[in-house]
PDB file of N, CA and C in Angstrom:
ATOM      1  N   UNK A   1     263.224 209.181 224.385  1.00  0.00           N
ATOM      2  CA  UNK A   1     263.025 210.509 223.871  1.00  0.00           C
ATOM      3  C   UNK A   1     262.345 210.383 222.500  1.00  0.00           C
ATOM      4  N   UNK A   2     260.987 211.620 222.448  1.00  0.00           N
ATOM      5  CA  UNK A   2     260.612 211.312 220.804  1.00  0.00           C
ATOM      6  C   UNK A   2     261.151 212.209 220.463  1.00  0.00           C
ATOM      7  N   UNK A   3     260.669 212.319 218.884  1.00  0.00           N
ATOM      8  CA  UNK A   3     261.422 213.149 217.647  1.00  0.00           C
ATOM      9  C   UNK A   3     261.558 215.024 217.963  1.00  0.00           C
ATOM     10  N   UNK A   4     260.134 215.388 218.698  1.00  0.00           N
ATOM     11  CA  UNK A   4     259.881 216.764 218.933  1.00  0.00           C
ATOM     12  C   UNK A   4     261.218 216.964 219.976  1.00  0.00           C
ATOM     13  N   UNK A   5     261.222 216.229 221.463  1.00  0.00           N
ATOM     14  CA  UNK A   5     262.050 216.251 222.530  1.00  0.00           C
ATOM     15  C   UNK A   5     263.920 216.238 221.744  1.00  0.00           C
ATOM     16  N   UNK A   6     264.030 215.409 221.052  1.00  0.00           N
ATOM     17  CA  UNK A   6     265.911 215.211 220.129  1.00  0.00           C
ATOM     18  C   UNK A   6     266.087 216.511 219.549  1.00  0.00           C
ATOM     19  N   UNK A   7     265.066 216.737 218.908  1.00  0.00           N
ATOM     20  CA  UNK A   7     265.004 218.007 217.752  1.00  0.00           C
ATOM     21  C   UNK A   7     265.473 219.323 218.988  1.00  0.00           C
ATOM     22  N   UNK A   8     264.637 219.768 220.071  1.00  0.00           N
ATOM     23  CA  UNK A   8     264.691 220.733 220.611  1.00  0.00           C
ATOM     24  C   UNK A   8     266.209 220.621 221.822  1.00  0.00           C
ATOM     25  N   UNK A   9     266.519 219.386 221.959  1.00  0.00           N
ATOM     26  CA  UNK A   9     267.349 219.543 222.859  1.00  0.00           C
ATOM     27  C   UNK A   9     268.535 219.577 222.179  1.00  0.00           C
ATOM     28  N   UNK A  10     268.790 218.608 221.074  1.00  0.00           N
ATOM     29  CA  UNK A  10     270.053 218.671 220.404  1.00  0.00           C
ATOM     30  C   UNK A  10     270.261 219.130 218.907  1.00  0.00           C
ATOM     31  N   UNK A  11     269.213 219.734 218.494  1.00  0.00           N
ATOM     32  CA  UNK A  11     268.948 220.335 217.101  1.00  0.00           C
ATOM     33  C   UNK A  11     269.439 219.614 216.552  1.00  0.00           C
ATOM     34  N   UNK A  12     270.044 220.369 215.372  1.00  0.00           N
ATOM     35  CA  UNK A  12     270.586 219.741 213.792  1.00  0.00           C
ATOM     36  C   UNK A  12     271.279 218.093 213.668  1.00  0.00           C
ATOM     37  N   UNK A  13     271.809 217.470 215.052  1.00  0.00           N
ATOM     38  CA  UNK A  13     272.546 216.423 215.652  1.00  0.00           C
ATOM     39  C   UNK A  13     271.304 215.408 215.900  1.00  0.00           C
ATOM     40  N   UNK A  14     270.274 215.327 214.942  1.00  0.00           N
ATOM     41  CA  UNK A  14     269.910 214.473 215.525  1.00  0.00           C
ATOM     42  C   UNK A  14     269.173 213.716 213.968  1.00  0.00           C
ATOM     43  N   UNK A  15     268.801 212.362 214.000  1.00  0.00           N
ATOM     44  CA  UNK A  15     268.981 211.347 212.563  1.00  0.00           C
ATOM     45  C   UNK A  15     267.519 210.512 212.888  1.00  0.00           C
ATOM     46  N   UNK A  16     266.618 210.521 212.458  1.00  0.00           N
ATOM     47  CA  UNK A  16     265.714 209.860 212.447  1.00  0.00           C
ATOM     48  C   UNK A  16     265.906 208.125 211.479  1.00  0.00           C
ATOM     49  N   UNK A  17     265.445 207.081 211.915  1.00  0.00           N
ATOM     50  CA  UNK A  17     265.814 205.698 211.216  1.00  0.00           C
ATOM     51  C   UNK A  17     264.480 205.067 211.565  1.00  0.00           C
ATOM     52  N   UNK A  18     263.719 204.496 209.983  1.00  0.00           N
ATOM     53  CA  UNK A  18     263.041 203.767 210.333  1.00  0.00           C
ATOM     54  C   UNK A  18     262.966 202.207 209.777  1.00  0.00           C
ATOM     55  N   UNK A  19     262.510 201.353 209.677  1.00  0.00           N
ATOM     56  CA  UNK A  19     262.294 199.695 209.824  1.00  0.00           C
ATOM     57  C   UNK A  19     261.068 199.263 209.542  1.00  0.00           C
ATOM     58  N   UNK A  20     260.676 198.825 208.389  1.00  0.00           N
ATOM     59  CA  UNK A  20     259.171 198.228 208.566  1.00  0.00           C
ATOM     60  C   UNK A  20     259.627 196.835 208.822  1.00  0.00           C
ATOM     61  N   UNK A  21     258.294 196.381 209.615  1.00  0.00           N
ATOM     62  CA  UNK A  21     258.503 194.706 209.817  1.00  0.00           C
ATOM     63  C   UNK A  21     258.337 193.932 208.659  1.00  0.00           C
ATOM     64  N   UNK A  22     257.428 194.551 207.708  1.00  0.00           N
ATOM     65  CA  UNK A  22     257.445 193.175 206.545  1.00  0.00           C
ATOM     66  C   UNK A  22     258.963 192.997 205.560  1.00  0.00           C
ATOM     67  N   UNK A  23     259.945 193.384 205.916  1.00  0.00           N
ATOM     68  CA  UNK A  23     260.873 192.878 205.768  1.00  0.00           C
ATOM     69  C   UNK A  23     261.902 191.938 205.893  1.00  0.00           C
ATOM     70  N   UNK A  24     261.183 191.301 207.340  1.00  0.00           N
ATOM     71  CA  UNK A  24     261.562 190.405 208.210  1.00  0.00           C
ATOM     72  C   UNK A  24     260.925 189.462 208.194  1.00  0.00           C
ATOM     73  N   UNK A  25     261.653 188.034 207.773  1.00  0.00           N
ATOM     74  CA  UNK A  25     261.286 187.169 207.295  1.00  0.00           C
ATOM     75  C   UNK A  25     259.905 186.385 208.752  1.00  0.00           C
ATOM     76  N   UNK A  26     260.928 186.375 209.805  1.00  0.00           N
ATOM     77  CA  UNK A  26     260.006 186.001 210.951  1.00  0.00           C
ATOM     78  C   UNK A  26     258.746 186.638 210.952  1.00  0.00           C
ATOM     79  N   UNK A  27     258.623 188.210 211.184  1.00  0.00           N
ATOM     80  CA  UNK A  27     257.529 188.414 211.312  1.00  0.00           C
ATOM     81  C   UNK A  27     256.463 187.975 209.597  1.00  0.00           C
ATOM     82  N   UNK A  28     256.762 187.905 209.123  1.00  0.00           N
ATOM     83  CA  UNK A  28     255.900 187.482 207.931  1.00  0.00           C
ATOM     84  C   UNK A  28     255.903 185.870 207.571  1.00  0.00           C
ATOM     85  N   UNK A  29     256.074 185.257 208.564  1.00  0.00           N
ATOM     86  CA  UNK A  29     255.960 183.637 208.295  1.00  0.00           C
ATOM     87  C   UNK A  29     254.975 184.008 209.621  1.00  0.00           C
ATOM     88  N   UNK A  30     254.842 184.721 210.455  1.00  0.00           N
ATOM     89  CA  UNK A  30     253.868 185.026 211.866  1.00  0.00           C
ATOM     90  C   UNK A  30     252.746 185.862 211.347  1.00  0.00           C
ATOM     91  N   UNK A  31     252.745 186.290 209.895  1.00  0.00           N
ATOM     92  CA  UNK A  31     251.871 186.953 209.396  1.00  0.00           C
ATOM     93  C   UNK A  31     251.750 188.084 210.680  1.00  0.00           C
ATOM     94  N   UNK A  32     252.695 188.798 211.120  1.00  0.00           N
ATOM     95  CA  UNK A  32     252.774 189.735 212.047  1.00  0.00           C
ATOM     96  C   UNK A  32     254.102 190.980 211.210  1.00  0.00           C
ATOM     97  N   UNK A  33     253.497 191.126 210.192  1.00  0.00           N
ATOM     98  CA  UNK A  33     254.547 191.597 209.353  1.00  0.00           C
ATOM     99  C   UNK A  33     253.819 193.298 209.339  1.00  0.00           C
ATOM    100  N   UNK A  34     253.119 193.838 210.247  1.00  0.00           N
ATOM    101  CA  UNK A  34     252.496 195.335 209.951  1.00  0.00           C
ATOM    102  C   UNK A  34     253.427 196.162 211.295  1.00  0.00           C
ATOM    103  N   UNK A  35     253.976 197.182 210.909  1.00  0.00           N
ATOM    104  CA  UNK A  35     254.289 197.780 211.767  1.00  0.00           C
ATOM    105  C   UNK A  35     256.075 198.204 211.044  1.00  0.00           C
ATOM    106  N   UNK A  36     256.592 198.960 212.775  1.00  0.00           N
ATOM    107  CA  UNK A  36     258.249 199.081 212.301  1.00  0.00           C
ATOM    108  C   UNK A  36     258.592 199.550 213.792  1.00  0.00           C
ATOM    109  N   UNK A  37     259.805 200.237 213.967  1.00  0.00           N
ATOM    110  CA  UNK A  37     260.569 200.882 214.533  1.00  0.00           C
ATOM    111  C   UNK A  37     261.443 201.969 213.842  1.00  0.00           C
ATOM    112  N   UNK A  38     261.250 202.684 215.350  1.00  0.00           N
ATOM    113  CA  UNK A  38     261.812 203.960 214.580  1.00  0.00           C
ATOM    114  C   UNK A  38     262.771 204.577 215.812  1.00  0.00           C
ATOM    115  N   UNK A  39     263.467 204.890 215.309  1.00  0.00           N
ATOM    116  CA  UNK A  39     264.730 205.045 216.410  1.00  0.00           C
ATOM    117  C   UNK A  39     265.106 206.613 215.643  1.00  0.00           C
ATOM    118  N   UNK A  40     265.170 207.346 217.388  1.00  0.00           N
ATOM    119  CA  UNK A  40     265.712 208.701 217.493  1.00  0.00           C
ATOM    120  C   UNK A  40     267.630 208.851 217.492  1.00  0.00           C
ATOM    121  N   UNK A  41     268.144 209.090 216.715  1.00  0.00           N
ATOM    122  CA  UNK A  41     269.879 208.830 217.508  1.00  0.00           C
ATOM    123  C   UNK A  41     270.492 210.439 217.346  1.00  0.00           C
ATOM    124  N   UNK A  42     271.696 210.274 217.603  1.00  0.00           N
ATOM    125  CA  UNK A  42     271.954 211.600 218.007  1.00  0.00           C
ATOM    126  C   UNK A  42     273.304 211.223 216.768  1.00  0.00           C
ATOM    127  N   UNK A  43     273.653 212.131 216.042  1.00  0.00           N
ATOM    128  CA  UNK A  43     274.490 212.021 215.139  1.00  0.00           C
ATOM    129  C   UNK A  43     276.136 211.416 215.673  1.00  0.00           C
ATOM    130  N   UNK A  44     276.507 211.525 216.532  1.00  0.00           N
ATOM    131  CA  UNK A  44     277.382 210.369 217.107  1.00  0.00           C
ATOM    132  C   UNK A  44     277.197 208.970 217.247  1.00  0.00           C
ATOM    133  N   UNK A  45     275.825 208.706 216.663  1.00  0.00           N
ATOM    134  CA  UNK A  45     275.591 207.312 216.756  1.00  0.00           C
ATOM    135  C   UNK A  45     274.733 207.062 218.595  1.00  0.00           C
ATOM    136  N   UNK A  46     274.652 207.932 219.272  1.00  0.00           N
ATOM    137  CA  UNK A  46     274.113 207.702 220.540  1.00  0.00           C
ATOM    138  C   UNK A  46     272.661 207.274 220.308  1.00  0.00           C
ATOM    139  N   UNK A  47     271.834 206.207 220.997  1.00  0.00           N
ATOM    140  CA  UNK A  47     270.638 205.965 221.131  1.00  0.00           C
ATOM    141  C   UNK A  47     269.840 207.197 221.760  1.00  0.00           C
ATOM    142  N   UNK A  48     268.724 207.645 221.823  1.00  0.00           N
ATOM    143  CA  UNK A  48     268.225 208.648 222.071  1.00  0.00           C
ATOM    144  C   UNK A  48     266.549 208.348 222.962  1.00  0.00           C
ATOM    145  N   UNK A  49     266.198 208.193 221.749  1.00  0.00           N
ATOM    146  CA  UNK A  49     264.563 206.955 221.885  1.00  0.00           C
ATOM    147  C   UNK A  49     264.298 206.406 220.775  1.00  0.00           C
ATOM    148  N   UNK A  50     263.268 205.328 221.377  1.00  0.00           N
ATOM    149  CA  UNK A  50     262.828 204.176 220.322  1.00  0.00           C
ATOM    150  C   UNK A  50     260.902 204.011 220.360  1.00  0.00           C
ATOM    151  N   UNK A  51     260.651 204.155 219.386  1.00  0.00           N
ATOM    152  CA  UNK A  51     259.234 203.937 219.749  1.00  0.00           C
ATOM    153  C   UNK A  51     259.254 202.692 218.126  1.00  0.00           C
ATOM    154  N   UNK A  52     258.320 201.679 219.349  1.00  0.00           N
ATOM    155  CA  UNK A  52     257.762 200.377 218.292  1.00  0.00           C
ATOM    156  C   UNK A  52     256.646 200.219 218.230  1.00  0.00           C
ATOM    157  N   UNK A  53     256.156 199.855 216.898  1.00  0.00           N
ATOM    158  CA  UNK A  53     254.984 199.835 216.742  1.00  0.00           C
ATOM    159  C   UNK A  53     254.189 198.511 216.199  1.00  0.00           C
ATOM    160  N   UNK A  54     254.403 197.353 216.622  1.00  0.00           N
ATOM    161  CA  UNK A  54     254.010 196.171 216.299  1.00  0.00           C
ATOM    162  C   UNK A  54     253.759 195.328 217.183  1.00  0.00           C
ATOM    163  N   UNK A  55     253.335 193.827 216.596  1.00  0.00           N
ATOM    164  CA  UNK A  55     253.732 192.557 217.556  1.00  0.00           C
ATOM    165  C   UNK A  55     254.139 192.627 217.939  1.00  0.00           C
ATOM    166  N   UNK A  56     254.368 191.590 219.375  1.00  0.00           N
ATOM    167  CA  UNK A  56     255.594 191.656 219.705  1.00  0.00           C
ATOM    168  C   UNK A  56     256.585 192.745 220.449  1.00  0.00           C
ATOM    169  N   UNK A  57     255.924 194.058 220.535  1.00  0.00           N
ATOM    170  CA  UNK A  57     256.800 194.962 220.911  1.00  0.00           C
ATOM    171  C   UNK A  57     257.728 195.030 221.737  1.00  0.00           C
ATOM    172  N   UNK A  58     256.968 194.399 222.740  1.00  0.00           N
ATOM    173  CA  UNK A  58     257.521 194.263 224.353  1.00  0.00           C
ATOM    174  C   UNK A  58     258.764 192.875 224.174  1.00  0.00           C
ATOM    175  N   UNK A  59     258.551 192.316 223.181  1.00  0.00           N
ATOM    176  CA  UNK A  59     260.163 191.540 222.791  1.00  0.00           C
ATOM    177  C   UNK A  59     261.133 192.051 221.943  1.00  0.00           C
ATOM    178  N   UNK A  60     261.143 193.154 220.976  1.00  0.00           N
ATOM    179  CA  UNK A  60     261.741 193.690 220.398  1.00  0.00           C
ATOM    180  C   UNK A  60     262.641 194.960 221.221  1.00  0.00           C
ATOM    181  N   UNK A  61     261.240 195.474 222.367  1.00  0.00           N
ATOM    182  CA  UNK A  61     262.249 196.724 223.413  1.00  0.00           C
ATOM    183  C   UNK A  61     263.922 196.185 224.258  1.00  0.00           C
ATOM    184  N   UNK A  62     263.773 194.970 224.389  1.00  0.00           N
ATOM    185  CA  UNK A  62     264.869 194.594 225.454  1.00  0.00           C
ATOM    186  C   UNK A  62     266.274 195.105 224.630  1.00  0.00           C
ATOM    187  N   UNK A  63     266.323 194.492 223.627  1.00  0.00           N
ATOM    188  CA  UNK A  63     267.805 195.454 223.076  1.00  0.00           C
ATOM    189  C   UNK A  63     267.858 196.871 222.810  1.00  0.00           C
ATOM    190  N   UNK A  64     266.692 197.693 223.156  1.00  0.00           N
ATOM    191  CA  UNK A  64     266.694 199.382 222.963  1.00  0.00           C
ATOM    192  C   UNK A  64     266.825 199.909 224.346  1.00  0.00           C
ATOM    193  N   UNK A  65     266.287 198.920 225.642  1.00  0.00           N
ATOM    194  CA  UNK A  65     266.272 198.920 226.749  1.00  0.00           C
ATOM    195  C   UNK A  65     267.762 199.277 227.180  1.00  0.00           C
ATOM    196  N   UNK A  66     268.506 197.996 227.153  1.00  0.00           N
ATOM    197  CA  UNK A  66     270.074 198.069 227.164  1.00  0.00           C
ATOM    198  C   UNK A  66     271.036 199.112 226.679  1.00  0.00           C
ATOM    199  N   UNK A  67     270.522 199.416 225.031  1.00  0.00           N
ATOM    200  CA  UNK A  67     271.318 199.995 225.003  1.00  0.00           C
ATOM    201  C   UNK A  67     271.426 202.198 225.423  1.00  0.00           C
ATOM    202  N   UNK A  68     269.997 201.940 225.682  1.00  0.00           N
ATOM    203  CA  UNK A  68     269.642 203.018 226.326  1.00  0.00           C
ATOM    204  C   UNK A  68     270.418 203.386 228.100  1.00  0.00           C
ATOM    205  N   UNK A  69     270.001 202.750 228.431  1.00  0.00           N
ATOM    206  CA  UNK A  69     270.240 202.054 229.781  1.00  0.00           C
ATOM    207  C   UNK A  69     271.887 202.400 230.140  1.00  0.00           C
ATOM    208  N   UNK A  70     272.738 201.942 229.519  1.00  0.00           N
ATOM    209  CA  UNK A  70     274.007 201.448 229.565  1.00  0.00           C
ATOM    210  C   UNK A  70     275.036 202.348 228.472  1.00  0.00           C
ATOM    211  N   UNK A  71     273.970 203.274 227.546  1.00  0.00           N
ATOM    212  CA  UNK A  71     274.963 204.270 226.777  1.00  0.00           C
ATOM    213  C   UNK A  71     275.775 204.126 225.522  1.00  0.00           C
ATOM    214  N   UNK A  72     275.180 202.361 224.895  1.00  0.00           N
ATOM    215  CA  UNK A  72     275.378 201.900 223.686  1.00  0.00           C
ATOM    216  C   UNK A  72     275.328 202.382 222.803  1.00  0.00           C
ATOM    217  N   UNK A  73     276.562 202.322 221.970  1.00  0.00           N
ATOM    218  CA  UNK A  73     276.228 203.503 220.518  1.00  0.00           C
ATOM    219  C   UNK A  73     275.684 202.243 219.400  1.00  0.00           C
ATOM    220  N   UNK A  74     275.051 202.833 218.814  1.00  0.00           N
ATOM    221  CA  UNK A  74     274.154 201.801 217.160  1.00  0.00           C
ATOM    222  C   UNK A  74     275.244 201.314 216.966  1.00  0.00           C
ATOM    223  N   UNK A  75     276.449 201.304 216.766  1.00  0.00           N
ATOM    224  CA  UNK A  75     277.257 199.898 216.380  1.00  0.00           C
ATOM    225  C   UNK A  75     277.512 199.031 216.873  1.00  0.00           C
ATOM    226  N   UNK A  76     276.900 198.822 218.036  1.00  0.00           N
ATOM    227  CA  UNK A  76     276.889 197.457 219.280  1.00  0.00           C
ATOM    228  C   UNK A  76     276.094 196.672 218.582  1.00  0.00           C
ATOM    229  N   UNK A  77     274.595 197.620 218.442  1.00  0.00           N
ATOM    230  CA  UNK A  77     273.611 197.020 217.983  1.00  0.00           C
ATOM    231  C   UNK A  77     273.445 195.802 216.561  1.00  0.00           C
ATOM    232  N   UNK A  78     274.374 197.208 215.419  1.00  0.00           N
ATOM    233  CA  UNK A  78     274.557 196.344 214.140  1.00  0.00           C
ATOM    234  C   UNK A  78     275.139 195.485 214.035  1.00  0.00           C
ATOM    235  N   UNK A  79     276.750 195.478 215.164  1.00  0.00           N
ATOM    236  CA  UNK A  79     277.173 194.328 214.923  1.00  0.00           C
ATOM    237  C   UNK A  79     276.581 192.998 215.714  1.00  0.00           C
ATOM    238  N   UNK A  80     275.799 193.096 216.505  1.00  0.00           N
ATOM    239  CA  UNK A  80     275.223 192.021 217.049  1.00  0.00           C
ATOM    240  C   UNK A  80     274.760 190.649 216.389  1.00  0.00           C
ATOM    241  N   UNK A  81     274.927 189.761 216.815  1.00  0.00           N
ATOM    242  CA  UNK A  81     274.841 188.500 215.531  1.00  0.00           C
ATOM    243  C   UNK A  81     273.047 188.155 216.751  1.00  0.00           C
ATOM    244  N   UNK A  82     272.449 188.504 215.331  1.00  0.00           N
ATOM    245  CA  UNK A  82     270.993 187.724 215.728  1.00  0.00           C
ATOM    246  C   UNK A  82     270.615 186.374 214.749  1.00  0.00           C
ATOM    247  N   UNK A  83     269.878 185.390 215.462  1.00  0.00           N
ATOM    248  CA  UNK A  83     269.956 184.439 214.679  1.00  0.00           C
ATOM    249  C   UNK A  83     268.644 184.728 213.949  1.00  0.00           C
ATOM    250  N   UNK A  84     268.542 183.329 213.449  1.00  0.00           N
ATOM    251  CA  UNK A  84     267.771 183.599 212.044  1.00  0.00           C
ATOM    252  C   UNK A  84     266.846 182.531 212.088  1.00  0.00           C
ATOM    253  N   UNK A  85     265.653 182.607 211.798  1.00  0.00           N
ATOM    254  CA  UNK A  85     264.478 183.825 211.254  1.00  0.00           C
ATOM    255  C   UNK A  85     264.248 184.196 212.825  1.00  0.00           C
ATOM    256  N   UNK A  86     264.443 185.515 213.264  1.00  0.00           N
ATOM    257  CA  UNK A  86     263.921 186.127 214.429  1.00  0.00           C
ATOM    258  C   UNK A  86     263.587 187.677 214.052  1.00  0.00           C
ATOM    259  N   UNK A  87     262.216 187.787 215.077  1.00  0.00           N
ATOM    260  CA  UNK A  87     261.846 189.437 214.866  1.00  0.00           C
ATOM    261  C   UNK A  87     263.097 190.462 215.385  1.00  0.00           C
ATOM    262  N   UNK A  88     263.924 190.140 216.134  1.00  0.00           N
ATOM    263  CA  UNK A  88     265.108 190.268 216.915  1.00  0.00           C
ATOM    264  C   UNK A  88     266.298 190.945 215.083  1.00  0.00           C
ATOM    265  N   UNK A  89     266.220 190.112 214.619  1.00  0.00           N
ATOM    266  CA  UNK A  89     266.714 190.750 213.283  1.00  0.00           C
ATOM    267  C   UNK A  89     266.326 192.399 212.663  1.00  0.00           C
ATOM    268  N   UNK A  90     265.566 192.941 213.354  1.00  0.00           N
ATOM    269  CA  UNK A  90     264.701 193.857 213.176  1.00  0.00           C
ATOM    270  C   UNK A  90     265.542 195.204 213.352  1.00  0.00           C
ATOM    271  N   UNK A  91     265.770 195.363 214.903  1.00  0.00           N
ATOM    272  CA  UNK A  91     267.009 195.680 215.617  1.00  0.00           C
ATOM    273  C   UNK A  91     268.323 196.327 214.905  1.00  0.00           C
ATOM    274  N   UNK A  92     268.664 194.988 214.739  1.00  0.00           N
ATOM    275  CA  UNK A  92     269.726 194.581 214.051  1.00  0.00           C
ATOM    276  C   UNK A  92     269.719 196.032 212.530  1.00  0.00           C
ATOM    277  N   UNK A  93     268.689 195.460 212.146  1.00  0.00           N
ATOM    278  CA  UNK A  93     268.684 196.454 210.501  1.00  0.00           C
ATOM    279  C   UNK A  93     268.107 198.089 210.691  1.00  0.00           C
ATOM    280  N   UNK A  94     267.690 198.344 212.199  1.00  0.00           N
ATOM    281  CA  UNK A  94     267.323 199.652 211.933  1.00  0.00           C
ATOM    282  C   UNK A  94     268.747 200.714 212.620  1.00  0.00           C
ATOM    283  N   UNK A  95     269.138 199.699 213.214  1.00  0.00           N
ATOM    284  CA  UNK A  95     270.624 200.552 213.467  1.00  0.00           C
ATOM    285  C   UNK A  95     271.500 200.522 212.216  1.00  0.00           C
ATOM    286  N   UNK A  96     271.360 199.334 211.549  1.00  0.00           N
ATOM    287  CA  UNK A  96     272.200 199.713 210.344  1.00  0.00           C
ATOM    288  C   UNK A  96     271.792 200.888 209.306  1.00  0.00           C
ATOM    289  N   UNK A  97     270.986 200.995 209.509  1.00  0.00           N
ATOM    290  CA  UNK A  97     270.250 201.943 208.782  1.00  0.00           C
ATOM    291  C   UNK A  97     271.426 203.806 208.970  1.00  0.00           C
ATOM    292  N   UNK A  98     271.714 203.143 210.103  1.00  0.00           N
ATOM    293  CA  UNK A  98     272.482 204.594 210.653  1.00  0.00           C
ATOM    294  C   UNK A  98     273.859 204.678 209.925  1.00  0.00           C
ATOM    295  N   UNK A  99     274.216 203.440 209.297  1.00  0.00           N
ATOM    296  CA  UNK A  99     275.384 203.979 208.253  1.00  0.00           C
ATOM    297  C   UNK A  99     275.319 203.556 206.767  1.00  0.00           C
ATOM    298  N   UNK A 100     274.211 203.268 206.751  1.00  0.00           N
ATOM    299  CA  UNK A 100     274.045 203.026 205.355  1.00  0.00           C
ATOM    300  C   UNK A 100     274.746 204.669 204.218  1.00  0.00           C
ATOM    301  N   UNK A 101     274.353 205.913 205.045  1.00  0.00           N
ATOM    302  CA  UNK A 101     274.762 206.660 203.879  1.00  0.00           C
ATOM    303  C   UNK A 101     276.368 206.899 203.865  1.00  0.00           C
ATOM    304  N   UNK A 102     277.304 206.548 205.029  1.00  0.00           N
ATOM    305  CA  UNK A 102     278.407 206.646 205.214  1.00  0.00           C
ATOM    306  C   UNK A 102     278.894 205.121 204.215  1.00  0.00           C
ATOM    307  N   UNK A 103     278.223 204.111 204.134  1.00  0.00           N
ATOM    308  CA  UNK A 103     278.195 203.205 203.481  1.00  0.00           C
ATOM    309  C   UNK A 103     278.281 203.281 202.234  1.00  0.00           C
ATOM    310  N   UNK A 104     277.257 203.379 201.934  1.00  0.00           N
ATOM    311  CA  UNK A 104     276.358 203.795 199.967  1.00  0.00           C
ATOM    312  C   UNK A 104     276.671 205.520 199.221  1.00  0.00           C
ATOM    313  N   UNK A 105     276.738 206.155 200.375  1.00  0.00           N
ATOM    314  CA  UNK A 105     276.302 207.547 199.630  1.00  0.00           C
ATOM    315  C   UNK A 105     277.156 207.645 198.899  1.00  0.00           C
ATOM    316  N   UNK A 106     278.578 207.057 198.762  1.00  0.00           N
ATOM    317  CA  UNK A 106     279.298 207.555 197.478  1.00  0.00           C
ATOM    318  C   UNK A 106     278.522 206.797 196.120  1.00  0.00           C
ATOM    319  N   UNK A 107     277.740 205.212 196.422  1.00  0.00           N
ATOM    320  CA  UNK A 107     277.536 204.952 194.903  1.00  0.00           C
ATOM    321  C   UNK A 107     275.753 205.814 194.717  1.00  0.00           C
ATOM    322  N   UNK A 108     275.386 206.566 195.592  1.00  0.00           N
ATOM    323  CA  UNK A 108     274.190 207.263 194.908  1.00  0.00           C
ATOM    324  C   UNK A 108     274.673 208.393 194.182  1.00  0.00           C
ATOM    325  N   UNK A 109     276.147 208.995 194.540  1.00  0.00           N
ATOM    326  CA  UNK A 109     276.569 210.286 193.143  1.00  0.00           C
ATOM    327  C   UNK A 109     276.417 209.990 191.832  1.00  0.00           C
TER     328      UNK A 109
END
């Protein structure tokens, strides 16, 4: 599902998260560091859609695949242990992204 399709079906319930790759150590030792992911979720943490936009894409979809697929909420995802240096780490940080403000937002007051 993209952003227009979340918005109209589940309104206000829905959290946009995005990921650039040059953050990731792998893709920038691959000099494949242009691009991101961006993940649709539904404020319960439900996966929604994922659109990627880099290298590599078609290796980065298999864990959005699953958890689409099978009804995985983003904390499967975050806690997932990916090893290291992998574009697969990628994943990993754009679901975290989904609690960073439940995380942080008290030290941004």
């Amino acid at each position: 599902m993209v952003e227009d399709e979340a918005r109209k079906q589940h309104r206000g319930d829905v959290r946009m998260l995005e990921v650039e790759l040059g953050g990731n150590d792998r893709a920038r030792t691959e000099r494949a560091a242009r691009g991101s992911i961006r993940l649709v979720a539904h404020r319960n943490g439900c996966v929604l859609g994922v659109s990627i936009l880099a290298a590599h894409a078609g290796e980065l979809a298999h864990a959005w695949v699953l958890a689409i697929g099978a009804g995985l909420k983003l904390k499967v995802v975050a806690r997932m242990i990916a090893p290291y240096p992998t574009l697969g780490e990628v994943n990993k940080a754009v679901a975290g992204e989904f609690y960073k403000p439940k995380l942080f937002g008290a030290l941004s007051r």
